[in-house]
C-alpha atoms as a PDB file:
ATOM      1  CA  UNK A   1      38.417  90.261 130.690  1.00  0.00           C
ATOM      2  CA  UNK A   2      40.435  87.089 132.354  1.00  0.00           C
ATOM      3  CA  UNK A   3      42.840  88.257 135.241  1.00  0.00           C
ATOM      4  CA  UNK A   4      45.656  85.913 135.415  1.00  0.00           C
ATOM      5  CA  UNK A   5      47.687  85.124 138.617  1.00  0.00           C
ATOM      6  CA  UNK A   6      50.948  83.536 138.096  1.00  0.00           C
ATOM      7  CA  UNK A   7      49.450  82.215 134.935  1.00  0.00           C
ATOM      8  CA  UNK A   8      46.420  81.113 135.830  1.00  0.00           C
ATOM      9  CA  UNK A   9      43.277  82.505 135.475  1.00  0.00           C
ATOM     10  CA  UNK A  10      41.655  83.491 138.762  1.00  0.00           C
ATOM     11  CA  UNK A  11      38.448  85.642 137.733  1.00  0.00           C
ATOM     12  CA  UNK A  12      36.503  86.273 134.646  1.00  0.00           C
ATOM     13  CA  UNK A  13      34.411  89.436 133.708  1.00  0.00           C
ATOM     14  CA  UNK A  14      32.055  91.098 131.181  1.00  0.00           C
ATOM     15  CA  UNK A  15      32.108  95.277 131.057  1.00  0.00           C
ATOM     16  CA  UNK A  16      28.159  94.508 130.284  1.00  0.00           C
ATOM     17  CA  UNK A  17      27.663  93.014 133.851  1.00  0.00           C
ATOM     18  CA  UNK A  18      27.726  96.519 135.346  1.00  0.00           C
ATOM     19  CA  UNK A  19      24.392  97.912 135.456  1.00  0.00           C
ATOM     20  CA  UNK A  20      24.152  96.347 131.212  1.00  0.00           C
ATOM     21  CA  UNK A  21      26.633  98.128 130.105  1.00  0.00           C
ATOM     22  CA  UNK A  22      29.741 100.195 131.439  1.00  0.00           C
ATOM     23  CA  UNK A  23      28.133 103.646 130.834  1.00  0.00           C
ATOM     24  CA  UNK A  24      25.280 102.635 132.774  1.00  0.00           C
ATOM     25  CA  UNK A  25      26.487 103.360 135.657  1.00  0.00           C
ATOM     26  CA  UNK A  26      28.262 106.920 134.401  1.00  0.00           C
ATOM     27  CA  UNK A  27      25.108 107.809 133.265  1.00  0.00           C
ATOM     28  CA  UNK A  28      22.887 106.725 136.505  1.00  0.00           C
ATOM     29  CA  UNK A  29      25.971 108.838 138.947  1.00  0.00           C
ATOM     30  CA  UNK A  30      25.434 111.746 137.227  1.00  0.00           C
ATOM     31  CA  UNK A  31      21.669 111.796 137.202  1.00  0.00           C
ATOM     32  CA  UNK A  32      21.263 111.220 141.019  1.00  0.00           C
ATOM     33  CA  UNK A  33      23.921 113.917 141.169  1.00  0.00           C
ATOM     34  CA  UNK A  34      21.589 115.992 139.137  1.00  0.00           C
ATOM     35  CA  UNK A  35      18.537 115.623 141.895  1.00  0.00           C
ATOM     36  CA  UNK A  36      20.621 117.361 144.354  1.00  0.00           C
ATOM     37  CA  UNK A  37      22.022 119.977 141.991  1.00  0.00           C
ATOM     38  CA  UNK A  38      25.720 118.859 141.752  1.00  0.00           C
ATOM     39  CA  UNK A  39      27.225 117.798 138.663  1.00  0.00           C
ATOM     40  CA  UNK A  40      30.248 115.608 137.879  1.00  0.00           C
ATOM     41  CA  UNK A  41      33.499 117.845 136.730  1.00  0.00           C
ATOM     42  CA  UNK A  42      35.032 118.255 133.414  1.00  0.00           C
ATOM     43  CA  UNK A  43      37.871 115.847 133.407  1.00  0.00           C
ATOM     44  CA  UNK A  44      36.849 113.373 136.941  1.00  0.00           C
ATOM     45  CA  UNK A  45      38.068 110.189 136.601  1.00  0.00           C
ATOM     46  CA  UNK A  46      35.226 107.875 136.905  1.00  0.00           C
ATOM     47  CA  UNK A  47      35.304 104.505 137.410  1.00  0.00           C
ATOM     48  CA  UNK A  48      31.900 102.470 136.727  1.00  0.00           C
ATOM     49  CA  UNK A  49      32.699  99.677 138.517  1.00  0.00           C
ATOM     50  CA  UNK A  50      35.063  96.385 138.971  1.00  0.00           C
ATOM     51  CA  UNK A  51      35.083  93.415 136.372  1.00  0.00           C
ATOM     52  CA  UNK A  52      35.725  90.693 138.860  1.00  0.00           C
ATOM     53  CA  UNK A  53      36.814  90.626 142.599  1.00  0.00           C
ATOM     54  CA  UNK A  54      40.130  91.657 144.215  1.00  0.00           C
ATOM     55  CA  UNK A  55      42.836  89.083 144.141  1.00  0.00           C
ATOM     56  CA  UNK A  56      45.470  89.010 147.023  1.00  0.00           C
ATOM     57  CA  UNK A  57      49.150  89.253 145.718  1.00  0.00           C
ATOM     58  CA  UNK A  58      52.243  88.619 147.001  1.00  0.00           C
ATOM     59  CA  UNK A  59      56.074  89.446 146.498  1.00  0.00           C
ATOM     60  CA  UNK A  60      56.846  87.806 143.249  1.00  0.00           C
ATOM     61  CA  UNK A  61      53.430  87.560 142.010  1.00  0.00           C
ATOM     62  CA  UNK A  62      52.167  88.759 138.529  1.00  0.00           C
ATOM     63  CA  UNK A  63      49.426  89.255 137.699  1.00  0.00           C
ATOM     64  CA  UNK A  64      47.853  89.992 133.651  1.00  0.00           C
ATOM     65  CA  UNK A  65      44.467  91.009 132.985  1.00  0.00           C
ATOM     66  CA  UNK A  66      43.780  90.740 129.089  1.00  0.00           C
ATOM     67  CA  UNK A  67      41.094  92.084 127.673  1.00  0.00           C
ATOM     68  CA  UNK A  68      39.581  91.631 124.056  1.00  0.00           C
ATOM     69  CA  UNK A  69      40.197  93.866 121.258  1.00  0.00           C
ATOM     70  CA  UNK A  70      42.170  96.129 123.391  1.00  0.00           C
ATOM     71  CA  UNK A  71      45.558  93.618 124.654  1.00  0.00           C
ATOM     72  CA  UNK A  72      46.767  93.115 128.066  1.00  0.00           C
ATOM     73  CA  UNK A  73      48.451  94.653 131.001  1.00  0.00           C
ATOM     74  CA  UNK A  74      50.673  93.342 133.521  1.00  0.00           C
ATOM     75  CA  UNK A  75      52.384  94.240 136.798  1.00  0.00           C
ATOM     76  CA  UNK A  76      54.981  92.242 139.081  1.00  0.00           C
ATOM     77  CA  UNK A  77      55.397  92.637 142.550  1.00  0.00           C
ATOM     78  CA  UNK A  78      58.276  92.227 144.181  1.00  0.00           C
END
C-alpha cells in the first residue's frame, strides 16, 4: 500500500508486516479470547492492524492510498 498526500507519497506498507500476515492477528484475538471463554461475534468488524502511521490532514488536503491488485481510494477534506 503507498498513502499519498497531496500527491506525494508519505508512508509505505506491507499487509504481511502485521504479525506475517493480516489474519495473524484475527486468528491470535480470537484465541486469547478463547482462554477466557469469550468469543468474537458473527459479523464484528475486525481490524488487524494499521499499514503505516497516521498522517495529519488539513482543509484541502487529499489524500489516496492505492493498494495492489485491489485499486485505490481517496478522500478530500475540505
Amino acid at each position: 500500500m503507498k498513502l499519498e498526500k497531496n500527491g506525494s507519497v508519505v508512508e509505505e506498507g506491507v499487509g504481511a508486516a502485521v504479525l506475517g500476515h493480516p489474519a495473524e492477528p484475527v486468528a491470535w484475538l480470537a484465541n486469547k479470547l478463547a482462554e477466557f471463554g469469550q468469543s468474537l461475534a458473527a459479523g464484528s468488524v475486525v481490524i488487524p492492524g494499521a499499514l503505516c502511521r497516521a498522517v495529519e490532514v488539513a482543509a484541502d488536503d487529499t489524500i489516496v492510498a492505492r493498494y495492489d491488485h485491489l485499486g485505490a481510494v481517496s478522500v478530500k477534506f475540505v
